[in-house]
Protein backbone atom coordinates (compact mmCIF):
# COMPACT_ATOMS: atom_id res chain seq x y z
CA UNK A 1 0.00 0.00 0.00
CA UNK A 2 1.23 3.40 -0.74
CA UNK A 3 1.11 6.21 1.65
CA UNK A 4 1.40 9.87 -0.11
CA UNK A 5 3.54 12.12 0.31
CA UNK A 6 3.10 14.95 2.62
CA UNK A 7 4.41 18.69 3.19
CA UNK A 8 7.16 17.71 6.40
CA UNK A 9 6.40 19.71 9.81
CA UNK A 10 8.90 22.22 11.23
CA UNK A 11 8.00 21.19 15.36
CA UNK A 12 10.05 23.38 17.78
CA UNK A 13 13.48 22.73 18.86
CA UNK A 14 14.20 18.92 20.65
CA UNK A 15 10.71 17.62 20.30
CA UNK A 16 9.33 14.59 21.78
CA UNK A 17 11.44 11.49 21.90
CA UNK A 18 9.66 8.77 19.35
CA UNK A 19 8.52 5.39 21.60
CA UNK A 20 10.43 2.31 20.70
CA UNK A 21 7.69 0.25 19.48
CA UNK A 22 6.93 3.10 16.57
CA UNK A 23 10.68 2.67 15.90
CA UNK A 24 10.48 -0.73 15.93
CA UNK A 25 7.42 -0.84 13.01
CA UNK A 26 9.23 1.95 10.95
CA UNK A 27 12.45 -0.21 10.56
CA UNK A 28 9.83 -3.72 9.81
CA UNK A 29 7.96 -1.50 6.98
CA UNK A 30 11.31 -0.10 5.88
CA UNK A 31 12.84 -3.56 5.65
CA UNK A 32 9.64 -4.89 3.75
CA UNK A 33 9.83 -2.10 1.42
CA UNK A 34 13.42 -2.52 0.72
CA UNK A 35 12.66 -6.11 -0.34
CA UNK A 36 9.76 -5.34 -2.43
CA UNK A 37 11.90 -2.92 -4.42
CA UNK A 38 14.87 -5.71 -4.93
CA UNK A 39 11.85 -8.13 -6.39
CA UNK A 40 10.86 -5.24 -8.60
CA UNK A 41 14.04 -3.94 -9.63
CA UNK A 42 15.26 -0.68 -10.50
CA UNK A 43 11.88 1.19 -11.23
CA UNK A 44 10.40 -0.27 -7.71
CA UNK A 45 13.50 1.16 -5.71
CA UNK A 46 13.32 4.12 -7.31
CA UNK A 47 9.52 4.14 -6.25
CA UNK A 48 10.83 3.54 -3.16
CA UNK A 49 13.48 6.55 -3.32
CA UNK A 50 10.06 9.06 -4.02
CA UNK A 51 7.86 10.52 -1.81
CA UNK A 52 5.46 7.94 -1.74
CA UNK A 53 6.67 5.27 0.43
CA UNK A 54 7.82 6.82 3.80
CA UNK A 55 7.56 10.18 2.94
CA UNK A 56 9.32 12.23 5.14
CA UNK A 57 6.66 13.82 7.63
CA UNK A 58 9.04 16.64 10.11
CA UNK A 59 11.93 18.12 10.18
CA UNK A 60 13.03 18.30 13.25
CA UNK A 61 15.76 21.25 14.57
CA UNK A 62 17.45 20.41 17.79
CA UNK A 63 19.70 23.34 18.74
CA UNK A 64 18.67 27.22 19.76
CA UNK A 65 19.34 29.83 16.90
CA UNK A 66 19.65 33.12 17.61
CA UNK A 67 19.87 34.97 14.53
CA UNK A 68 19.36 32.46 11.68
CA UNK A 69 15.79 33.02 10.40
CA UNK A 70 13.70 29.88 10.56
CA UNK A 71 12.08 30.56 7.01
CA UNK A 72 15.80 31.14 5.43
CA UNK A 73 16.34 27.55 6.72
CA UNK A 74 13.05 26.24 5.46
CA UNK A 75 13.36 28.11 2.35
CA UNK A 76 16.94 26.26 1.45
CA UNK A 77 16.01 22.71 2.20
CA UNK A 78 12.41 22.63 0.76
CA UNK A 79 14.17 21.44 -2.52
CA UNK A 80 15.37 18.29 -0.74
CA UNK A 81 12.07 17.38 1.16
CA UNK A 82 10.28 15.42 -1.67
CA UNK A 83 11.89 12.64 -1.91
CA UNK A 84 10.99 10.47 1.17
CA UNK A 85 13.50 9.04 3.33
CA UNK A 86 14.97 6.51 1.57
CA UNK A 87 15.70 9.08 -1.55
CA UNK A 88 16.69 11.81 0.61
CA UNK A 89 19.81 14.03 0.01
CA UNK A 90 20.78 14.74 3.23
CA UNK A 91 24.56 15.80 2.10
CA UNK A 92 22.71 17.91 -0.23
CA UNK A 93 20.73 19.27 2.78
CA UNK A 94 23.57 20.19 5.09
CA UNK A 95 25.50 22.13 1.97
CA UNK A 96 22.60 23.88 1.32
CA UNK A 97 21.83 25.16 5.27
CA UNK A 98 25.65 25.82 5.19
CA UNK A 99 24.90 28.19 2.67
CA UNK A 100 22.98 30.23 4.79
CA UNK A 101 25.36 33.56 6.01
CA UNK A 102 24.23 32.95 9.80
CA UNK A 103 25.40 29.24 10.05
CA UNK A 104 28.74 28.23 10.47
CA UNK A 105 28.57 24.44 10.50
CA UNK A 106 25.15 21.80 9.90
CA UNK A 107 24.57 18.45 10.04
CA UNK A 108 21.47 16.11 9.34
CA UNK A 109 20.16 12.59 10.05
CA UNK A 110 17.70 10.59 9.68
CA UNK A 111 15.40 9.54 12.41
CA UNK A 112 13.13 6.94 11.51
CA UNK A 113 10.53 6.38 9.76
CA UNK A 114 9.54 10.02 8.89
CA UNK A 115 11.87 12.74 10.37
CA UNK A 116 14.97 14.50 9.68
CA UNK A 117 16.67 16.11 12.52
CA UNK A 118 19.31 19.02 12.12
CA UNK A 119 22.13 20.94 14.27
CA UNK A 120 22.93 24.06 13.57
CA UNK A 121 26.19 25.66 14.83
CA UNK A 122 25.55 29.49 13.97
CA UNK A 123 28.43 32.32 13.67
CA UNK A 124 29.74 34.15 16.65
CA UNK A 125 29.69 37.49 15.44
CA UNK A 126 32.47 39.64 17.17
CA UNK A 127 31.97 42.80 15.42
CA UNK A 128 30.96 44.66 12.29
CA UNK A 129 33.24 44.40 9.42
CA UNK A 130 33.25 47.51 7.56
CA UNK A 131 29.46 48.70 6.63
CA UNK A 132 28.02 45.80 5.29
CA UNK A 133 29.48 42.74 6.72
CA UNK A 134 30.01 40.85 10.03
CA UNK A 135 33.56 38.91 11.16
CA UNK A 136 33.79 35.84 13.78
CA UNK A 137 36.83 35.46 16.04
CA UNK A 138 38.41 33.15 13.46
CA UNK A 139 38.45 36.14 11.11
CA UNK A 140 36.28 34.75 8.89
CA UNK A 141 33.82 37.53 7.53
CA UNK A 142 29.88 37.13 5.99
CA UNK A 143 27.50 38.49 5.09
CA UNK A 144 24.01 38.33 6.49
CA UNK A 145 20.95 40.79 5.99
CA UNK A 146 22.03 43.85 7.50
CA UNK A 147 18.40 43.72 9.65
CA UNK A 148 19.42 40.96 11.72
CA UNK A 149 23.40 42.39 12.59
CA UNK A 150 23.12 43.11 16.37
CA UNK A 151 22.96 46.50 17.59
CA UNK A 152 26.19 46.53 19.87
CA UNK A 153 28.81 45.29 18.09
CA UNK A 154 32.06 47.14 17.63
CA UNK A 155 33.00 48.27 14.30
CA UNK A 156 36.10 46.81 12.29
CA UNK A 157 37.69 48.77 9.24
CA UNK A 158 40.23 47.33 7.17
CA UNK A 159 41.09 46.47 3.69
CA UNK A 160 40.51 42.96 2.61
CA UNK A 161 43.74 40.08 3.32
CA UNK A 162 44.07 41.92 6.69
CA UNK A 163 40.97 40.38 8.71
CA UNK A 164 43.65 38.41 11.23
CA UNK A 165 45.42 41.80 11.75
CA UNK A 166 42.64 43.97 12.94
CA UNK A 167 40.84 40.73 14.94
CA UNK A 168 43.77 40.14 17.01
CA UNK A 169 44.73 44.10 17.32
CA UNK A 170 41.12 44.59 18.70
CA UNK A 171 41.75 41.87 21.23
CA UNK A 172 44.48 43.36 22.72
CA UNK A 173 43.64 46.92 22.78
CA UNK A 174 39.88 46.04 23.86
CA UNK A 175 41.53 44.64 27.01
CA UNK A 176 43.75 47.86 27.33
CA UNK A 177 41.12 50.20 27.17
CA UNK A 178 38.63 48.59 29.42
CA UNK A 179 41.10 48.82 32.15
CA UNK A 180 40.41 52.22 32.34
CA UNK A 181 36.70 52.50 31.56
CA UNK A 182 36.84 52.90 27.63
CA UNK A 183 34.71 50.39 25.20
CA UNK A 184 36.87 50.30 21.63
CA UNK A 185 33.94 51.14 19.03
CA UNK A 186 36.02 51.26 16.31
CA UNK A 187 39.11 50.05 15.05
CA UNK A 188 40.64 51.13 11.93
CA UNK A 189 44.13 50.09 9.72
CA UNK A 190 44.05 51.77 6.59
CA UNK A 191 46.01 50.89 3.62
CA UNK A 192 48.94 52.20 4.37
CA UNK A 193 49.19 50.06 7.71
CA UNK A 194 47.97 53.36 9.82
CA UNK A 195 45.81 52.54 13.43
CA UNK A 196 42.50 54.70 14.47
CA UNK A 197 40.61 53.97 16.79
CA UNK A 198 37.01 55.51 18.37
CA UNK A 199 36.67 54.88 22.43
CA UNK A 200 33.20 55.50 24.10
CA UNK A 201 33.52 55.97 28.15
CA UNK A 202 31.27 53.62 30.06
CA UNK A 203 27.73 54.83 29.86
CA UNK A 204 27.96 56.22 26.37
CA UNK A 205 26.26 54.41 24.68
CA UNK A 206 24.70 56.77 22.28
CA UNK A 207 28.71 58.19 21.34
CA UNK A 208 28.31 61.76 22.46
CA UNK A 209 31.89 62.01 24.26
CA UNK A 210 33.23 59.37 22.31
CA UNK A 211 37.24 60.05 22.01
CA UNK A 212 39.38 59.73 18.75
CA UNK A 213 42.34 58.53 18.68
CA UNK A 214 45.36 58.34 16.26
CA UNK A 215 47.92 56.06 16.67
CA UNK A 216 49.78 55.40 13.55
CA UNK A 217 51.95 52.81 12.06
CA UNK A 218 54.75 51.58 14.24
CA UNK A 219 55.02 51.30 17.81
CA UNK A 220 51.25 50.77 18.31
CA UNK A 221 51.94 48.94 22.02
CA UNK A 222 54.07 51.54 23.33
CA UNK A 223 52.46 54.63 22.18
CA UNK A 224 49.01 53.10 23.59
CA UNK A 225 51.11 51.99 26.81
CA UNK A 226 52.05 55.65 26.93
CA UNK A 227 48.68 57.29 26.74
CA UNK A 228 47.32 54.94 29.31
CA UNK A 229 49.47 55.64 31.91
CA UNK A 230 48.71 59.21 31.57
CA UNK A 231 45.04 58.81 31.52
CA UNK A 232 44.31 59.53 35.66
CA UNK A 233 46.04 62.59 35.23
CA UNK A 234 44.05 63.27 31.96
CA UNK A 235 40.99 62.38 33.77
CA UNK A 236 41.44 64.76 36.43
CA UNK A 237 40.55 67.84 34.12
CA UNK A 238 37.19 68.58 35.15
CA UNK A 239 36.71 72.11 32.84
CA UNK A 240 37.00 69.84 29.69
CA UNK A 241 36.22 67.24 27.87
CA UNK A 242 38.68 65.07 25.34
CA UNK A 243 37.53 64.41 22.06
CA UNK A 244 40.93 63.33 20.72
CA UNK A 245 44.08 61.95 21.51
CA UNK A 246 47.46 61.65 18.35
CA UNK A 247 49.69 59.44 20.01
CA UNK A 248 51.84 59.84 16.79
CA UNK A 249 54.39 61.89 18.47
CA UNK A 250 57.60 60.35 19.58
CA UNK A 251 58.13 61.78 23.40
CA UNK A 252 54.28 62.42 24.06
CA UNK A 253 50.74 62.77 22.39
CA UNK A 254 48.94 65.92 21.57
CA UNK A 255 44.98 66.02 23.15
CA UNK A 256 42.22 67.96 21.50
CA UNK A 257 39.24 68.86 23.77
CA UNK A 258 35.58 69.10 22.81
CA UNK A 259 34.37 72.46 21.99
CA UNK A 260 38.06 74.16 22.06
CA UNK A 261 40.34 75.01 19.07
CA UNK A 262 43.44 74.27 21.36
CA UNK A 263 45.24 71.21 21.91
CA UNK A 264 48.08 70.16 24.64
CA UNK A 265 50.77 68.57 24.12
């Protein structure tokens, strides 16, 4: 008897465990079908390969997303999901979720007699590469919708071949400037090998005494080591502001102050 095909069910994530004795009667009807399409030969197993014997019923997915879209998922496998179990791609499946910006690894099974269970292992964004583009802490950048980038993510600026360069310089100097209350916002090596960066204090979050800082090409430890161990006696100046800091100059660093034309040296 042959059972039709049906459109497979997207349940939420884990789902009930199946009992053994409906396990037990999938594999007996899978095993009978298998030997019905030996007796028939090749057009019977590839009757068995469609839709219509054990069509596949759910899809099943069994770890938490937090920024893949369900429907971009659903939208890439539906391809694969008419072949029933015995004729599905599931190799095919997993390349095709993997295609997906937001997921970083997949893989699929079959659970027996009707459902296909995936994992997804999504990207890890660590901050904004350029305008239009996300990087992971491997350094590997994609490209997702821009509506689902998360809203706090620092900003990376850099010219392509350089990713591992500006990933590992924001490490470090992240760690630097938190010890003294700064978030890095922005990190920037231009062509020509140059360091900027943007700082916001703590509690800034919408950037309005955000500080910018120039650091140049060489000597980016020691100049930032420099600066830092001036900042509590920067801090102390209570009838302005910084806005800027060039830590390009060999003995020292020039500071420009919000709302002043003047800068100290």
């Amino acid at each position: 008897m042959m059972h039709p095909a049906t459109a497979p069910r997207y349940p939420a994530t884990g789902g009930a465990p199946r009992q053994r004795g409906s396990a037990v009667l999938g594999w007996a009807a899978g095993a009978a079908a298998l030997l019905l399409a030996l007796a028939g030969g090749s057009a019977a197993l590839e009757q068995l390969r469609s839709g219509d014997w054990f069509p596949l019923q759910t899809v099943r997915l069994d770890s938490a997303v937090q920024y893949l879209d369900p429907a971009d998922l659903e939208e890439a496998l539906d391809p694969f999901l008419d072949r029933g179990m015995f004729g599905l791609d599931v190799t095919g499946m997993r390349r095709a979720a993997e295609q997906l910006p937001w997921v970083a690894s997949a893989s699929v099974r079959r659970v027996w007699p009707d459902t296909v269970e995936l994992s997804i292992r999504e990207q890890a964004p660590l901050a904004r590469w350029g305008d239009s583009a996300l990087i992971n802490r491997q350094a590997e950048v994609f490209r997702p919708h821009p509506d689902s980038f998360p809203g706090d993510l620092p900003r990376l600026v850099g010219v392509s071949g350089h990713e591992e360069e500006l990933v590992a310089g924001y490490r470090q100097l992240a760690r630097r400037f938190a010890s003294v209350g700064f978030e890095l916002a922005v990190l920037e090596r231009d062509a020509r090998g140059a360091w900027r960066a943007e700082l916001l204090p703590e509690g800034d979050d919408e950037g309005e005494r955000s500080v910018h800082l120039e650091m140049g090409r060489d000597q980016l430890e020691a100049r930032v080591a420099r600066f830092l161990e001036a900042w509590p006696l920067i801090a102390r100046e209570q009838s302005r502001e910084l806005a800027s800091a060039d830590l390009r100059y060999p003995n020292g660093f020039a500071l420009g102050w919000r709302d002043a034309d003047t800068a100290t040296e």
